[in-house]
Protein backbone atom coordinates (compact mmCIF):
# COMPACT_ATOMS: atom_id res chain seq x y z
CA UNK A 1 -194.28 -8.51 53.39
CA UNK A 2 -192.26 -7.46 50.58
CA UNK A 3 -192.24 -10.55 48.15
CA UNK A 4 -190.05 -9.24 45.44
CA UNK A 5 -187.10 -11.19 44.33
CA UNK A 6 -183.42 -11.28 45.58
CA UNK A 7 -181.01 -10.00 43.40
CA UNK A 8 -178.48 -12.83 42.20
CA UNK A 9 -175.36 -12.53 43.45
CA UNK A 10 -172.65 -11.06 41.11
CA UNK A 11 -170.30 -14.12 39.69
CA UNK A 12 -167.19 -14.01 41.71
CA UNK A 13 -163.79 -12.49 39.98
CA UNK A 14 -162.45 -15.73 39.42
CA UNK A 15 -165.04 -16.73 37.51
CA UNK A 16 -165.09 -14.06 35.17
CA UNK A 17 -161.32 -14.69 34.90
CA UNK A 18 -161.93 -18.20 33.97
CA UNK A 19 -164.84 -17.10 31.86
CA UNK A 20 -162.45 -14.49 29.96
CA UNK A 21 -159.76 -17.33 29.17
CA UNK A 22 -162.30 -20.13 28.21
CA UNK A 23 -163.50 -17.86 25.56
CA UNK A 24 -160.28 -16.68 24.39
CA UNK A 25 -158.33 -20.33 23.99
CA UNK A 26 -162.24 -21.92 22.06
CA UNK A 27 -162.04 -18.63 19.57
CA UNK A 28 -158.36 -18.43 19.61
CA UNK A 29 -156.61 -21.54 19.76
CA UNK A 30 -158.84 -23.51 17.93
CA UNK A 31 -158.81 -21.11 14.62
CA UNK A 32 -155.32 -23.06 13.65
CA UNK A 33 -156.66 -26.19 13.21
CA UNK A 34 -159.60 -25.49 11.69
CA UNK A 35 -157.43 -23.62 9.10
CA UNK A 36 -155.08 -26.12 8.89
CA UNK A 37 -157.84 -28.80 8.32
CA UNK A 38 -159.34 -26.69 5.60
CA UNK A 39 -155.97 -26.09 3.68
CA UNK A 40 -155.02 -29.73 3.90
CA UNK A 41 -158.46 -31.14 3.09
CA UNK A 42 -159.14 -33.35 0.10
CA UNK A 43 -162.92 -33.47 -0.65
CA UNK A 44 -164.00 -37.11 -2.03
CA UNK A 45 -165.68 -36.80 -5.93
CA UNK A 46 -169.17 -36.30 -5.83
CA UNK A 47 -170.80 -38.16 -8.81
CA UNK A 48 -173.96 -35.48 -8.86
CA UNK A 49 -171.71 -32.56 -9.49
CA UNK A 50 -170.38 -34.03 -12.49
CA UNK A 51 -174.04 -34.78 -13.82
CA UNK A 52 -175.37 -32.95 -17.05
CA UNK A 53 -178.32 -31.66 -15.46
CA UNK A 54 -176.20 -29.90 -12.82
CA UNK A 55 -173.69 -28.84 -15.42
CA UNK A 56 -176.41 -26.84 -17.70
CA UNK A 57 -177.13 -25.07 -14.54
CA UNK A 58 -174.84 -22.46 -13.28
CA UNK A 59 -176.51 -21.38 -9.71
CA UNK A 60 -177.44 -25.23 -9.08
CA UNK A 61 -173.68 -26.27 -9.64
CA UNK A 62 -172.80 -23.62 -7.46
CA UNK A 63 -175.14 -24.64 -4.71
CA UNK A 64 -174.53 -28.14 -4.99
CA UNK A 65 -170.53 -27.32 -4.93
CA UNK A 66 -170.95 -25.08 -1.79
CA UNK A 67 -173.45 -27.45 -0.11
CA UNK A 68 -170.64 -30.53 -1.05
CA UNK A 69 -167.83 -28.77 0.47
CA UNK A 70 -169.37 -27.25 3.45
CA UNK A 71 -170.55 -31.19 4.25
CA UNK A 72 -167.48 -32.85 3.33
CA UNK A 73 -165.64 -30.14 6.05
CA UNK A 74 -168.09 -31.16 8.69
CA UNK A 75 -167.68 -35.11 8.27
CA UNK A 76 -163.96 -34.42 8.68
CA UNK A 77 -163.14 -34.03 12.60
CA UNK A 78 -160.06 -32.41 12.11
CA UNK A 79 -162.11 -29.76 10.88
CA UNK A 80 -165.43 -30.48 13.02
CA UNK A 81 -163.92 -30.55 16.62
CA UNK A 82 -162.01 -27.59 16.64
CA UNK A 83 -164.95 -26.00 14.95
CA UNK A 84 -167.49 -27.05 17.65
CA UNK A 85 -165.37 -25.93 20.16
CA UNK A 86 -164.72 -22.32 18.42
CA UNK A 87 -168.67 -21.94 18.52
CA UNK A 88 -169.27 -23.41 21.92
CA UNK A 89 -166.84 -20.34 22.91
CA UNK A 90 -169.34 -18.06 21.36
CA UNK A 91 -172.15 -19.18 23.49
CA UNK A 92 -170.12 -19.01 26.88
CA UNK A 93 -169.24 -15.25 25.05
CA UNK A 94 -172.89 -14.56 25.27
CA UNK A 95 -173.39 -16.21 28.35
CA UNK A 96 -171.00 -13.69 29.57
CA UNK A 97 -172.09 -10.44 28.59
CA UNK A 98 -175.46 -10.93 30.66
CA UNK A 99 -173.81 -10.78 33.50
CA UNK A 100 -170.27 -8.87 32.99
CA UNK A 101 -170.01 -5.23 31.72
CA UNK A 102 -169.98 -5.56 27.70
CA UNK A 103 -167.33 -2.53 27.69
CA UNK A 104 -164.49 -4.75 29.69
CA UNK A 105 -165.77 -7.99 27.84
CA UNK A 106 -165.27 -7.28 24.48
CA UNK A 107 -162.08 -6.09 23.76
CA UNK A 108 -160.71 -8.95 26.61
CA UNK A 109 -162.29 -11.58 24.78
CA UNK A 110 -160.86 -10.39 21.64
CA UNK A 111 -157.31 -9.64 22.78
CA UNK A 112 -157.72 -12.79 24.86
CA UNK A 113 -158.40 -14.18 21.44
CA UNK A 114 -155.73 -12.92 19.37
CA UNK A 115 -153.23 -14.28 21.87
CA UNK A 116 -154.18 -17.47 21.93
CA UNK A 117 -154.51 -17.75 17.90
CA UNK A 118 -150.57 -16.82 18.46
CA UNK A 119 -150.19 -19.39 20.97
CA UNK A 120 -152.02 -21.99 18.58
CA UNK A 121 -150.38 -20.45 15.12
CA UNK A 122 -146.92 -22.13 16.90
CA UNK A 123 -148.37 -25.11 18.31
CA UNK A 124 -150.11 -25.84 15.00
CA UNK A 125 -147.35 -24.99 12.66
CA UNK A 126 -144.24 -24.06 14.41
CA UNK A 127 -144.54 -21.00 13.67
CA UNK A 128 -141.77 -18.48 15.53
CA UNK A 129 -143.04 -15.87 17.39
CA UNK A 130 -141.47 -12.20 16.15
CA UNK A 131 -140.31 -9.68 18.79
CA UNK A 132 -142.69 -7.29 17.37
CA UNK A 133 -145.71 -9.88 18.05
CA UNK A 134 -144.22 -10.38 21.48
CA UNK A 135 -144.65 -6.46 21.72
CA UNK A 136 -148.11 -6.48 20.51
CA UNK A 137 -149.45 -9.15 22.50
CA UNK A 138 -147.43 -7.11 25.81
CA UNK A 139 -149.27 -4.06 24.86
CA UNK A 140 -152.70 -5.97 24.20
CA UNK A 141 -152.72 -7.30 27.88
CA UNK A 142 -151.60 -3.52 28.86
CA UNK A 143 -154.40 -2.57 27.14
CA UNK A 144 -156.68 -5.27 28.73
CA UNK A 145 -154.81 -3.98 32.25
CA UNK A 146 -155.74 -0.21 31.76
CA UNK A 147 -159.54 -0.81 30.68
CA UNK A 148 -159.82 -3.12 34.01
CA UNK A 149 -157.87 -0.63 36.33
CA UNK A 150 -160.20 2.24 34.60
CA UNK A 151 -163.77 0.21 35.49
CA UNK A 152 -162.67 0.13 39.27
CA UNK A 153 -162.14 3.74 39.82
């Protein structure tokens, strides 16, 4: 009686398709509004920093700046949601390459990526697409096309 375990069954397309795009819009679209929440955020004063002791001290005003702003970015959810969501795409991303091959994931995540931050750049800030971005994002999905059609010779 041969007791070894079943291979799992491979995800179906769809769900790597799904998988591809769900990583692409959390890293893409989301990067602007976290930039636009870090360019238009106003940090509230932070008594300590202006302290003598922390003053005299060049690495501990440093610290305490970087520590101040870093926590002041996180309490704002402009900042924090789109953030989460960027990093919860980076765990679905790794999620992903255990079970798809790493040489199709990659670069379709990324260009998946790049798309979408084009996508979001105009949502965000009304920013006009070019003609040559147009071109570049055409020749990133040819791109994402070829490596496919390559993997299923």
């Amino acid at each position: 009686m041969d007791t070894t375990p079943s291979p799992e069954p491979a995800p179906s397309i769809f769900r790597y398709i799904v998988g591809f795009l769900l990583i692409g819009i959390a890293w893409g679209f989301t990067t602007p509004f976290i930039r636009a929440a870090a360019r238009t955020h106003s940090p509230p004063p932070h008594p300590i920093l202006d302290s003598s002791s922390v003053k005299s001290s060049w690495i501990k005003s440093k610290f305490l700046g970087a520590f101040f702003g870093v926590l002041d970015l996180l309490r704002n959810p402009r900042y924090a949601i789109p953030l989460v969501i960027n990093l919860t795409g980076s765990v679905w991303f790794f999620l992903l390459i255990g079970k798809a091959e790493l040489s199709l994931t990659v670069p379709i995540t990324n260009s998946l990526a790049f798309l979408f931050t084009v996508f979001g750049d105009w949502w965000v800030e009304r920013k006009v697409i070019s003609r040559d971005t147009w071109i570049g994002m055409a020749l990133s999905l040819s791109g994402i096309a070829l490596c496919v059609q390559s993997k299923n010779k």
